[in-house]
PDB file of N, CA and C in Angstrom:
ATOM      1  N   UNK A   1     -12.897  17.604 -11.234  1.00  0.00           N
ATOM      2  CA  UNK A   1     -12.846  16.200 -10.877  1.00  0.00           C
ATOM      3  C   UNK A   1     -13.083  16.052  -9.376  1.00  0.00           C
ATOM      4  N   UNK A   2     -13.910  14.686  -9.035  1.00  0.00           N
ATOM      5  CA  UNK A   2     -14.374  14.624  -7.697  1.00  0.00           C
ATOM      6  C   UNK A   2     -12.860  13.850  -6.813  1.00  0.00           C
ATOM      7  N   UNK A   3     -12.983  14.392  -5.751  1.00  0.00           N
ATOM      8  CA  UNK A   3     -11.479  14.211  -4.939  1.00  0.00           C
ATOM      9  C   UNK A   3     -12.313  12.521  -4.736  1.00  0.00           C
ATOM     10  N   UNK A   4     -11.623  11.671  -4.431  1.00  0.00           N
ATOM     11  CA  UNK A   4     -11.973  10.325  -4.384  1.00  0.00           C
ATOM     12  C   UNK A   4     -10.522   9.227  -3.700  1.00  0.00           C
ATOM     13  N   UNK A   5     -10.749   8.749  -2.345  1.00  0.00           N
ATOM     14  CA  UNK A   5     -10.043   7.595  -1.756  1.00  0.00           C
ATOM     15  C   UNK A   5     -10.569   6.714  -1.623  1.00  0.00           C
ATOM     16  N   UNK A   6      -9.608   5.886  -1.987  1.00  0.00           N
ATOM     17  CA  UNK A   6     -10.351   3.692  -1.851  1.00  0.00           C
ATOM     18  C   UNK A   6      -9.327   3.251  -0.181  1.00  0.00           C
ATOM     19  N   UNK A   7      -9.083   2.919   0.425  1.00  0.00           N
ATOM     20  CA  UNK A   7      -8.301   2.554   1.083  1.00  0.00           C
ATOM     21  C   UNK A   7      -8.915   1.170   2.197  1.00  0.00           C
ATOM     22  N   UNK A   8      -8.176   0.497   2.406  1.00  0.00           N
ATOM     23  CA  UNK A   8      -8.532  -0.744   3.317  1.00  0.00           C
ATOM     24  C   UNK A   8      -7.413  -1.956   3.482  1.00  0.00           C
ATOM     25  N   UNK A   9      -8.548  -2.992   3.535  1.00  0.00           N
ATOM     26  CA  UNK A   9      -7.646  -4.414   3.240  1.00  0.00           C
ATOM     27  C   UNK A   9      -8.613  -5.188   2.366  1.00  0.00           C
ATOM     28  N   UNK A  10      -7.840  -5.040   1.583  1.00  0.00           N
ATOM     29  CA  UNK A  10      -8.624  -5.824   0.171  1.00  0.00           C
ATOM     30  C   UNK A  10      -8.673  -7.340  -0.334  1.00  0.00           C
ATOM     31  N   UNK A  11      -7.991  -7.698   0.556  1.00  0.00           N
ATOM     32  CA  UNK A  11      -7.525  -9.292   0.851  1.00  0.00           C
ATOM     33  C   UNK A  11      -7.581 -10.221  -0.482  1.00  0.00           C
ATOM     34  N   UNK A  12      -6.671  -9.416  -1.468  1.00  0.00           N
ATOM     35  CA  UNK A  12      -6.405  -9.551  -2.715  1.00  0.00           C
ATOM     36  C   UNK A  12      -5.005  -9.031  -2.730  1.00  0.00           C
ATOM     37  N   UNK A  13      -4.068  -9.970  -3.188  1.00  0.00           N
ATOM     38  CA  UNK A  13      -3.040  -9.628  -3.521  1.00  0.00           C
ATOM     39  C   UNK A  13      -2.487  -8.392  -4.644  1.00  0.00           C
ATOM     40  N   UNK A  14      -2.314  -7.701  -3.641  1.00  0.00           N
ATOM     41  CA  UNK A  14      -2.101  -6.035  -4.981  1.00  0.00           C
ATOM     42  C   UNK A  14      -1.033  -5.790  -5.764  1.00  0.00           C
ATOM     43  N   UNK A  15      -0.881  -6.973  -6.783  1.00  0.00           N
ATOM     44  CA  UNK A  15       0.136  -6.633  -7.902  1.00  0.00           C
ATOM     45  C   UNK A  15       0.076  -5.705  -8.670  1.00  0.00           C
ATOM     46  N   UNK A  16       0.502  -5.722  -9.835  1.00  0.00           N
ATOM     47  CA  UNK A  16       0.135  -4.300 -10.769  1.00  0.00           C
ATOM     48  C   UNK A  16      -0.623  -4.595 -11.744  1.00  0.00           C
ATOM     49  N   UNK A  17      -0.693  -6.531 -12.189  1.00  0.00           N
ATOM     50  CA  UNK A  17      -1.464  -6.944 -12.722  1.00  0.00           C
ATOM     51  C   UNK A  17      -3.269  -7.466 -11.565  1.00  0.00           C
ATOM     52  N   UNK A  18      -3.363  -7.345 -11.102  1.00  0.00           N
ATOM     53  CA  UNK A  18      -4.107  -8.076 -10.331  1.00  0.00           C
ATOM     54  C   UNK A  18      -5.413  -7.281 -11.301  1.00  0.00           C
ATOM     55  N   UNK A  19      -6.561  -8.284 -10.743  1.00  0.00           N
ATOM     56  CA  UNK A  19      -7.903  -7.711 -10.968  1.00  0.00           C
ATOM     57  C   UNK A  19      -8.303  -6.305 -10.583  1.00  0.00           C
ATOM     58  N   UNK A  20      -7.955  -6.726  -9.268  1.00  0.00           N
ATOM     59  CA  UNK A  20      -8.547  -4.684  -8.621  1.00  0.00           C
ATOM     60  C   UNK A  20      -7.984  -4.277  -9.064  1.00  0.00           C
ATOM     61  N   UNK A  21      -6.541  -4.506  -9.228  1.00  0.00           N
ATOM     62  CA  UNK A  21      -5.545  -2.838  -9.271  1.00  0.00           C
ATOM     63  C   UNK A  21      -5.929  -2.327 -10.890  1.00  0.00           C
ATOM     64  N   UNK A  22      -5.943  -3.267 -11.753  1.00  0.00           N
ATOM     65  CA  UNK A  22      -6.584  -2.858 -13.012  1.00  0.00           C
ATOM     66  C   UNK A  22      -7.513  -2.223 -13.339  1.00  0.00           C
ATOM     67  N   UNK A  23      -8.866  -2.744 -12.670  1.00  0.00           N
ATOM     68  CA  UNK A  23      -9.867  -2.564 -12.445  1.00  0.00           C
ATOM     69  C   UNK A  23      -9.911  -0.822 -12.125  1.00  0.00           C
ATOM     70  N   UNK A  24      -9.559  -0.706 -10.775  1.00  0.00           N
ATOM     71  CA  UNK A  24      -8.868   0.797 -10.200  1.00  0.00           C
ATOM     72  C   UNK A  24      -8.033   1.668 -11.337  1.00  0.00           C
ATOM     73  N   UNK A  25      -7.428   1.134 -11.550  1.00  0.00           N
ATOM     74  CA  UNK A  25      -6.601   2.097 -12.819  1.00  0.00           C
ATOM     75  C   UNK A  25      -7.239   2.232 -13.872  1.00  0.00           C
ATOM     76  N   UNK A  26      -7.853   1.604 -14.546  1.00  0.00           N
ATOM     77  CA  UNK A  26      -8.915   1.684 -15.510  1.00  0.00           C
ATOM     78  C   UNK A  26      -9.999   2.637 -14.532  1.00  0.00           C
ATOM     79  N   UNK A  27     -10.342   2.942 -14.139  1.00  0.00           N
ATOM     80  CA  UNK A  27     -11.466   4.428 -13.602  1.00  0.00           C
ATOM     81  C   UNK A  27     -10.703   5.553 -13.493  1.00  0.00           C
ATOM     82  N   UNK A  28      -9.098   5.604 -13.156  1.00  0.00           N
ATOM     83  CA  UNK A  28      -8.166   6.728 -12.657  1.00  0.00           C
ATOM     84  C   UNK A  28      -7.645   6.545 -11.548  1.00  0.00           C
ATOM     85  N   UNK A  29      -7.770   5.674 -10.990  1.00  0.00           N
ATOM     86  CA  UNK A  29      -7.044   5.209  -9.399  1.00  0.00           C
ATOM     87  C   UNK A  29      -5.779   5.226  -9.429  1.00  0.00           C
ATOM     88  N   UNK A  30      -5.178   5.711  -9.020  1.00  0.00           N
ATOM     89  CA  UNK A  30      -3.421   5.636  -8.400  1.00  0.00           C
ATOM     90  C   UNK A  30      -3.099   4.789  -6.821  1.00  0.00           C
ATOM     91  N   UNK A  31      -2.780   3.690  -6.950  1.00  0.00           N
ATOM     92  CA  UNK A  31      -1.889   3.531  -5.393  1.00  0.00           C
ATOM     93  C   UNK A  31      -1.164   3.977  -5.125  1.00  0.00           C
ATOM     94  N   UNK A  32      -0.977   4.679  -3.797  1.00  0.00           N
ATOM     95  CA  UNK A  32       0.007   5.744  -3.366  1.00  0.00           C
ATOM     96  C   UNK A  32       1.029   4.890  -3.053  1.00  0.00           C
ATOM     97  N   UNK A  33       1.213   3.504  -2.781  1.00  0.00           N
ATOM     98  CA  UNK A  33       2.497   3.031  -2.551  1.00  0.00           C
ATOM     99  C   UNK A  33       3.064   2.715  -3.957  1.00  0.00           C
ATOM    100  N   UNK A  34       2.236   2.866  -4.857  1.00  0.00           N
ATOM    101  CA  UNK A  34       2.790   2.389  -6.045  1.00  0.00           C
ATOM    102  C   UNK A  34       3.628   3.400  -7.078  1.00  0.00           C
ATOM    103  N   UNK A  35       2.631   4.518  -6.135  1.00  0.00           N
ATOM    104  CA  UNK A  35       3.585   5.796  -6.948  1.00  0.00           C
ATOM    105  C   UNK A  35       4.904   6.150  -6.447  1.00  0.00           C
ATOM    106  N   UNK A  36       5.285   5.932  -5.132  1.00  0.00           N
ATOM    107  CA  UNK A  36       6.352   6.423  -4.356  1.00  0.00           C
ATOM    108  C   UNK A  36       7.395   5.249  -4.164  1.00  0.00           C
ATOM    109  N   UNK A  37       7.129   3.725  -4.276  1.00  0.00           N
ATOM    110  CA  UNK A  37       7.766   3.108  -3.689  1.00  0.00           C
ATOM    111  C   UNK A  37       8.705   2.605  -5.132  1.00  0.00           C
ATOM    112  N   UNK A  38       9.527   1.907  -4.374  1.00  0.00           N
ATOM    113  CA  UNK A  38      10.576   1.127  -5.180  1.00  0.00           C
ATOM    114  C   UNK A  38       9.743   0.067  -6.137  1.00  0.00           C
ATOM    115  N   UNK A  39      10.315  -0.391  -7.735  1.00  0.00           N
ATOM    116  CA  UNK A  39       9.028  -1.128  -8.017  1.00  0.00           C
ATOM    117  C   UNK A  39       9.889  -2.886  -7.944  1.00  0.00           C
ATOM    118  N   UNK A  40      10.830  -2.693  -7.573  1.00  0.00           N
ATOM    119  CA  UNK A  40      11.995  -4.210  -7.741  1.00  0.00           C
ATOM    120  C   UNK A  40      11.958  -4.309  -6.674  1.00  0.00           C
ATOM    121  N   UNK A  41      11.508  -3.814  -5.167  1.00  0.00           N
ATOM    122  CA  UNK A  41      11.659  -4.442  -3.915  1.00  0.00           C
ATOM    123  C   UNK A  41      10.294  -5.232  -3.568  1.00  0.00           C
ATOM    124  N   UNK A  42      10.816  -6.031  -2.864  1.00  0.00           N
ATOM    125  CA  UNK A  42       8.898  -6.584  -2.539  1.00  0.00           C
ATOM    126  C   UNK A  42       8.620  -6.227  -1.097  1.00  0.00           C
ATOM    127  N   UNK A  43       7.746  -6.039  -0.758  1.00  0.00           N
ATOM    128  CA  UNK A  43       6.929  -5.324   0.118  1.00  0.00           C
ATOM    129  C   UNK A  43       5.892  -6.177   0.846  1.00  0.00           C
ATOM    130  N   UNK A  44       5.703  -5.929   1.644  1.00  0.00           N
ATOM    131  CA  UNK A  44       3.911  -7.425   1.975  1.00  0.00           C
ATOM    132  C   UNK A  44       3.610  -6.132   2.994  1.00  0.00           C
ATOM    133  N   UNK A  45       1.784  -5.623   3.557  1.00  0.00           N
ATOM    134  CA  UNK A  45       1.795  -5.090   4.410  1.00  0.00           C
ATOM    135  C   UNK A  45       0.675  -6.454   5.349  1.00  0.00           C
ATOM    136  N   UNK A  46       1.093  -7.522   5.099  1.00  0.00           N
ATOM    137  CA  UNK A  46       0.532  -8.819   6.136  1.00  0.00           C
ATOM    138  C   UNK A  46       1.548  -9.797   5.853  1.00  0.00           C
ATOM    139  N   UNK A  47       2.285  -9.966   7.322  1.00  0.00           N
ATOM    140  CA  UNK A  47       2.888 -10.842   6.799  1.00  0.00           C
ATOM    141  C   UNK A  47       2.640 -12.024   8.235  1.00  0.00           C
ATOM    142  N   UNK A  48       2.035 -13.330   7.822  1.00  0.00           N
ATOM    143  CA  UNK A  48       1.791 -14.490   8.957  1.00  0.00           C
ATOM    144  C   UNK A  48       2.834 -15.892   8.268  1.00  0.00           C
ATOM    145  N   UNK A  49       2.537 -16.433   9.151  1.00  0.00           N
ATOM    146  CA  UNK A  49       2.980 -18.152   8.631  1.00  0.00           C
ATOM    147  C   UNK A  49       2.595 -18.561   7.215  1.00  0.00           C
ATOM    148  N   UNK A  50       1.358 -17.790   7.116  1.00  0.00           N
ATOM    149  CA  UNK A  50       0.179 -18.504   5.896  1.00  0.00           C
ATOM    150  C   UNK A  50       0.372 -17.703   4.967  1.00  0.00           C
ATOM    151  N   UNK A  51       0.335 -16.768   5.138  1.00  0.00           N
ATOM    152  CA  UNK A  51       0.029 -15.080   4.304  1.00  0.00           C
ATOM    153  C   UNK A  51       1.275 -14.025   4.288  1.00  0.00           C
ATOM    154  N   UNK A  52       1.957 -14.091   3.444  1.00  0.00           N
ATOM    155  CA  UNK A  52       2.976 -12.686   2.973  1.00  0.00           C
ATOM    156  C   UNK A  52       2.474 -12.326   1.524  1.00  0.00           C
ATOM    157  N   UNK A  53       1.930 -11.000   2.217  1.00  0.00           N
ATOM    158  CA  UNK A  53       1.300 -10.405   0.743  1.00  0.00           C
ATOM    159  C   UNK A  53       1.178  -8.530   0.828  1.00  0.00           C
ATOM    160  N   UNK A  54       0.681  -7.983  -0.374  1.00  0.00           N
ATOM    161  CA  UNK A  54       0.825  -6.774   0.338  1.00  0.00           C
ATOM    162  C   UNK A  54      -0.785  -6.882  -0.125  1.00  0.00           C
ATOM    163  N   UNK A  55      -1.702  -6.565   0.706  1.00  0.00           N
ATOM    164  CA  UNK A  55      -3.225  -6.777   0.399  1.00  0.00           C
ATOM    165  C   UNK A  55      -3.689  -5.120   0.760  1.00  0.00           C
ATOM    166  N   UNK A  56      -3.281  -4.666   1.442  1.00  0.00           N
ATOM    167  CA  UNK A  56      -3.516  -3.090   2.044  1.00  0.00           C
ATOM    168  C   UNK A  56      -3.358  -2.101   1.176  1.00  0.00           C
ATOM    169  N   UNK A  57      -3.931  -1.080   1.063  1.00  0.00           N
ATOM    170  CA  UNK A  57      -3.984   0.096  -0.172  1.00  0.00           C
ATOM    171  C   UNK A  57      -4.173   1.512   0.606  1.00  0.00           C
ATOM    172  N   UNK A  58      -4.024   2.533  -0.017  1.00  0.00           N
ATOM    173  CA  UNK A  58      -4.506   3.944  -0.250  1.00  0.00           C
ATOM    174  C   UNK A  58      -4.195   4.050  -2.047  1.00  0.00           C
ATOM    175  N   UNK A  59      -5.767   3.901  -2.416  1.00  0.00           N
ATOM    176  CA  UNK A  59      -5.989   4.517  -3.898  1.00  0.00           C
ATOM    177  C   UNK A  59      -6.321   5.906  -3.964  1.00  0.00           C
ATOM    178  N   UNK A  60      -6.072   6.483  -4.672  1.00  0.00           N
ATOM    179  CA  UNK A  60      -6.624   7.902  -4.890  1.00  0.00           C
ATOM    180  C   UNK A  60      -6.842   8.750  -6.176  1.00  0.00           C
ATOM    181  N   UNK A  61      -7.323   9.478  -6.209  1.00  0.00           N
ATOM    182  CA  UNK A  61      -8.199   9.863  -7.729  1.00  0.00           C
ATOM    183  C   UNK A  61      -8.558  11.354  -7.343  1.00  0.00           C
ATOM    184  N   UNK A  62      -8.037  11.990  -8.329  1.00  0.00           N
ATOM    185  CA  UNK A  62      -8.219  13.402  -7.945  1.00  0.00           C
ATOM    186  C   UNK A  62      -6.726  14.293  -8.902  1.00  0.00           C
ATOM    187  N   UNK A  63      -7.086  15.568  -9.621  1.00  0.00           N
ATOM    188  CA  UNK A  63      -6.134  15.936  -9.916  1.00  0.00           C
ATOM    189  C   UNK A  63      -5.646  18.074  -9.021  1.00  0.00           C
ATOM    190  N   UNK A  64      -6.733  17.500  -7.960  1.00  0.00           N
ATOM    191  CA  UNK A  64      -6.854  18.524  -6.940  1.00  0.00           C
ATOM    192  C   UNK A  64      -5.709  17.817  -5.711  1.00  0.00           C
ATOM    193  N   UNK A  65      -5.245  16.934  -5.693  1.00  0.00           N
ATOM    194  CA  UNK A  65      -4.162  16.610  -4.585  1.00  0.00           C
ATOM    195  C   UNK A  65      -2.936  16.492  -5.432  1.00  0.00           C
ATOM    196  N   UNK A  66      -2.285  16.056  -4.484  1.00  0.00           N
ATOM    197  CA  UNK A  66      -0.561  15.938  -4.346  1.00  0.00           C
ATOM    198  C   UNK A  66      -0.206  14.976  -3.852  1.00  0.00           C
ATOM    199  N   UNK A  67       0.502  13.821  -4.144  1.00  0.00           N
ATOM    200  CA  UNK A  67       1.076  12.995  -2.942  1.00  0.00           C
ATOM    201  C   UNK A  67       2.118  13.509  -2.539  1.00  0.00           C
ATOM    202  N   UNK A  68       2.937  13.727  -1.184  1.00  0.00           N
ATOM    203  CA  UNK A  68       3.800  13.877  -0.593  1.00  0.00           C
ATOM    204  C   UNK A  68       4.967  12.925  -0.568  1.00  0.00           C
ATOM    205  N   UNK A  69       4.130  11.907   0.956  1.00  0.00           N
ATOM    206  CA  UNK A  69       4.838  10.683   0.557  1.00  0.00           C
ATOM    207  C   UNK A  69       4.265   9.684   1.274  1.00  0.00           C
ATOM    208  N   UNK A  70       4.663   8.833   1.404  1.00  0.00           N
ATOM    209  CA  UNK A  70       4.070   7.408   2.517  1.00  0.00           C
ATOM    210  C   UNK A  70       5.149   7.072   3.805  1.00  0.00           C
ATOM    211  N   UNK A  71       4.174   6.018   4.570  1.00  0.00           N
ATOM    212  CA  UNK A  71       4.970   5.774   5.516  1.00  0.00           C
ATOM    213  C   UNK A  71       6.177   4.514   5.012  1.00  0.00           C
ATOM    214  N   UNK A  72       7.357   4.430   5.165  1.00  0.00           N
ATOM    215  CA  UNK A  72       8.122   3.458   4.639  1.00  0.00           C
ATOM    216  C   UNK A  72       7.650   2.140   5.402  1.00  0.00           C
ATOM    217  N   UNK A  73       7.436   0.879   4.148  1.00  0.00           N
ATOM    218  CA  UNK A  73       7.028  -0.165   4.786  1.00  0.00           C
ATOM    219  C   UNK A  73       8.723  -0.822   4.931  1.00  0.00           C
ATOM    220  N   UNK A  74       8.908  -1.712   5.404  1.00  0.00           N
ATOM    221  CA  UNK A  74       9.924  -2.595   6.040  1.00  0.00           C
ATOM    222  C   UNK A  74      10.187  -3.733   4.407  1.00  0.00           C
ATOM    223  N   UNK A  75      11.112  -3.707   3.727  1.00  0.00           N
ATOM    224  CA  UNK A  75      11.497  -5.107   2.851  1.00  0.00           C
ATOM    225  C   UNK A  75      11.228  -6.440   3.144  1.00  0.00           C
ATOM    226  N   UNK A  76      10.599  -7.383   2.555  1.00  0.00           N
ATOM    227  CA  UNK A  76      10.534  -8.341   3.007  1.00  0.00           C
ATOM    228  C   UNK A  76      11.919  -9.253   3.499  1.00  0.00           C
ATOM    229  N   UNK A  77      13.151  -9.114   3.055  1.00  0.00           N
ATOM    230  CA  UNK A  77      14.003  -9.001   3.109  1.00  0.00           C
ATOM    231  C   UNK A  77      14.489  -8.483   4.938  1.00  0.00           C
ATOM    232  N   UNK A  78      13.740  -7.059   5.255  1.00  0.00           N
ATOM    233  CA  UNK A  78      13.904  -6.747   6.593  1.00  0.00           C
ATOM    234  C   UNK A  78      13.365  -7.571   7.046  1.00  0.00           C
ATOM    235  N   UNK A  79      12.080  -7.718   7.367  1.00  0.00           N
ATOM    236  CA  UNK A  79      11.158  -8.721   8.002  1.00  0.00           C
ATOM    237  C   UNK A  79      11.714  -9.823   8.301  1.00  0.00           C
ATOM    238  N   UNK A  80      11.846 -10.368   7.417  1.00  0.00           N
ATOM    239  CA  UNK A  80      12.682 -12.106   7.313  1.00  0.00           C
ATOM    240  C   UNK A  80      13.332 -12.147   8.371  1.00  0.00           C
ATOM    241  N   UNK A  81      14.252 -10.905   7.829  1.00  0.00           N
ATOM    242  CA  UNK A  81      15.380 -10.851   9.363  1.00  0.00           C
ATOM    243  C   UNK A  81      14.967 -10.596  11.052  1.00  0.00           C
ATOM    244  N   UNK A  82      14.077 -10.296  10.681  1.00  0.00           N
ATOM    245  CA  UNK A  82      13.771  -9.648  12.065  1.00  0.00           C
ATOM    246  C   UNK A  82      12.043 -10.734  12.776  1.00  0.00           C
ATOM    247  N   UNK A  83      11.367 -11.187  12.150  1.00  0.00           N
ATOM    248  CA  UNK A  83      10.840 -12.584  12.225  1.00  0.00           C
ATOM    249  C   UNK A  83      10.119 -13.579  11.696  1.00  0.00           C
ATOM    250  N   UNK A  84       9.551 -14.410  12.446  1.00  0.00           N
ATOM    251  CA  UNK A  84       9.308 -15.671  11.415  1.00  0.00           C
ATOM    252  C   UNK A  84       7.670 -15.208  10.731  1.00  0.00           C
ATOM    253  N   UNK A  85       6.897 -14.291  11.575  1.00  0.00           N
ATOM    254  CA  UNK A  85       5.724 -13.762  10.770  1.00  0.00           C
ATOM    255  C   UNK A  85       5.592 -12.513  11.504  1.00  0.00           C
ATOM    256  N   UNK A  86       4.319 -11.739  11.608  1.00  0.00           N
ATOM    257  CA  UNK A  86       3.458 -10.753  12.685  1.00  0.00           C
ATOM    258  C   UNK A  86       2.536 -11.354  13.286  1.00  0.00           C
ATOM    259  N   UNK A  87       2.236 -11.072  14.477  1.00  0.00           N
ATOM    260  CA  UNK A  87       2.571  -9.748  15.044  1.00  0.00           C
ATOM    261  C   UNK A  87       3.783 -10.192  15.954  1.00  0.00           C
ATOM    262  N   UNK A  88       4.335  -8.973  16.438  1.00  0.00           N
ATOM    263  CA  UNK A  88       5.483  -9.054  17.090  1.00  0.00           C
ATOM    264  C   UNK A  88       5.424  -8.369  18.198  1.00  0.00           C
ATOM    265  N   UNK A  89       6.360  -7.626  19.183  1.00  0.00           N
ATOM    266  CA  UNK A  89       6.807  -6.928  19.825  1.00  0.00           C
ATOM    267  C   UNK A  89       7.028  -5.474  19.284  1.00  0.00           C
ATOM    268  N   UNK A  90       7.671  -5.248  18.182  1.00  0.00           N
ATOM    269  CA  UNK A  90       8.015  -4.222  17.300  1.00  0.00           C
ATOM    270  C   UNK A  90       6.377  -4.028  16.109  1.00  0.00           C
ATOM    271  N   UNK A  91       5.716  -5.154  15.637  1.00  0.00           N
ATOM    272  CA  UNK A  91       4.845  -4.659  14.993  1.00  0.00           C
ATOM    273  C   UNK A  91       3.496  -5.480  15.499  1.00  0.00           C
ATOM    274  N   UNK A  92       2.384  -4.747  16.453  1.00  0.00           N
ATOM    275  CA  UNK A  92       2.197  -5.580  17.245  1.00  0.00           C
ATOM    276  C   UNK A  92       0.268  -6.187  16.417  1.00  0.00           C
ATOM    277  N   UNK A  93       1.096  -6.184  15.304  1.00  0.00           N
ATOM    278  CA  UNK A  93      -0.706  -6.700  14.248  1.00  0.00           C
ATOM    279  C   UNK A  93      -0.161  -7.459  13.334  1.00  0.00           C
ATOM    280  N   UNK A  94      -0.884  -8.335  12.992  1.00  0.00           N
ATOM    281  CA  UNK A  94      -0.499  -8.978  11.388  1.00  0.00           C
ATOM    282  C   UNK A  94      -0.539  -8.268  10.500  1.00  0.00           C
ATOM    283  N   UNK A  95      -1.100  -7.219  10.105  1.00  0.00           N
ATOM    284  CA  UNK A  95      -0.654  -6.158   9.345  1.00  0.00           C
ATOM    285  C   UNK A  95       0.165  -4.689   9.432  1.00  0.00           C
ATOM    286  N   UNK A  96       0.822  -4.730   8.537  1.00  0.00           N
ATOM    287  CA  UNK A  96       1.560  -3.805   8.851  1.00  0.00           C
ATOM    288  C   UNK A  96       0.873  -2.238   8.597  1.00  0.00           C
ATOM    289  N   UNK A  97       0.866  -0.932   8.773  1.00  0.00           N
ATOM    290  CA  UNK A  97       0.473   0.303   8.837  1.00  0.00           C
ATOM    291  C   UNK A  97       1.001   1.129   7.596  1.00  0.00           C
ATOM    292  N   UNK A  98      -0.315   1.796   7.022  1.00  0.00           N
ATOM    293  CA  UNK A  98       0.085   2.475   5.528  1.00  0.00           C
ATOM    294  C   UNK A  98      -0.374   3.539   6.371  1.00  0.00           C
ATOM    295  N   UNK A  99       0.342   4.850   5.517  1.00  0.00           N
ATOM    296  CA  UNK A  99       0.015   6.338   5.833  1.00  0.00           C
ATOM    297  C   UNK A  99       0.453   6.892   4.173  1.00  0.00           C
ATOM    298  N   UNK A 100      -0.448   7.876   4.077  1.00  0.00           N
ATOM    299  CA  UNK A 100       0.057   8.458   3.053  1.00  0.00           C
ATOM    300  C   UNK A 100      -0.570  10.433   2.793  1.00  0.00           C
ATOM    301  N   UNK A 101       1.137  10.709   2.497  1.00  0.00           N
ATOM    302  CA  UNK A 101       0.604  12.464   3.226  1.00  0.00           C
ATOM    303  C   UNK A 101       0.294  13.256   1.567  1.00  0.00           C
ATOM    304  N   UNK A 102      -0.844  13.500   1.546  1.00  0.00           N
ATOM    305  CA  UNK A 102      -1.571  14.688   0.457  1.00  0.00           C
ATOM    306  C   UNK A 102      -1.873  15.859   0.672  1.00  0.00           C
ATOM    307  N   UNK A 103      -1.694  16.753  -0.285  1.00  0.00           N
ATOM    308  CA  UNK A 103      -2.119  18.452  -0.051  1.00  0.00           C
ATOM    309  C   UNK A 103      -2.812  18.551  -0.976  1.00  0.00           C
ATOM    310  N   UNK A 104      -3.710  19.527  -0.769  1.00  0.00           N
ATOM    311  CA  UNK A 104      -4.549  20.383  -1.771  1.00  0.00           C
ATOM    312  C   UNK A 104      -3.854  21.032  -2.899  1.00  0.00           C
ATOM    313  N   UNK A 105      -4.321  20.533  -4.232  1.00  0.00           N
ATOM    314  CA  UNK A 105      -3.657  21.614  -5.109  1.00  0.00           C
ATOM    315  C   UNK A 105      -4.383  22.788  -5.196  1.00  0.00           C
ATOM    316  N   UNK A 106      -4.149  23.930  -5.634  1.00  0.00           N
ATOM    317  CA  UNK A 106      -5.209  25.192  -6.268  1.00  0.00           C
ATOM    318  C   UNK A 106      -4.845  24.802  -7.156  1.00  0.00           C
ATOM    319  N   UNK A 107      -5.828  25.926  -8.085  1.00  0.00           N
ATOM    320  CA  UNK A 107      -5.794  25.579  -9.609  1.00  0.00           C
ATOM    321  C   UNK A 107      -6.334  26.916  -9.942  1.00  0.00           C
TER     322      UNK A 107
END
């Protein structure tokens, strides 16, 4: 199988129902936040006045990797608390920053 990443801003709200993410999972796509994260917390990686959403991805496809893990995004719940949108002082973009750590499997 060909090692394969989607990653960006897809400026589509990435539920589990959504078009892409289906779309993506129907070929073999995995979101790496979707595999690691909590599935009852909500998450946004843009959050403005206008826009709290999580639109940002790392898909991946491959049964030659590993996910490790991701970078922890902040609860919307945190956010709230801490301000009225992005960018801030502490997060200095309207979007917030995905990382996600993979290894090579052998086989």
């Amino acid at each position: 199988q060909v090692l394969s990443f989607i990653c960006g801003d897809f400026n589509e709200e990435l539920k589990e129902h959504s078009k892409l993410s289906q779309m993506l999972t129907k070929f073999g796509y995995s979101n790496s936040y979707s595999v690691l994260q909590e599935p009852t917390i909500k998450y946004y990686t843009i959050y403005t006045k206008h826009i709290k959403a999580y639109i940002d991805a790392i898909y991946f496809k491959s049964s030659s990797v590993t996910l490790h893990s991701i970078l922890s995004l902040p609860t919307s719940t945190q956010l709230s608390s801490q301000c009225e949108s992005l960018p801030t002082h502490i997060h200095p973009s309207d979007h917030l920053p995905i990382l996600a750590k993979f290894s090579f499997t052998s086989h």
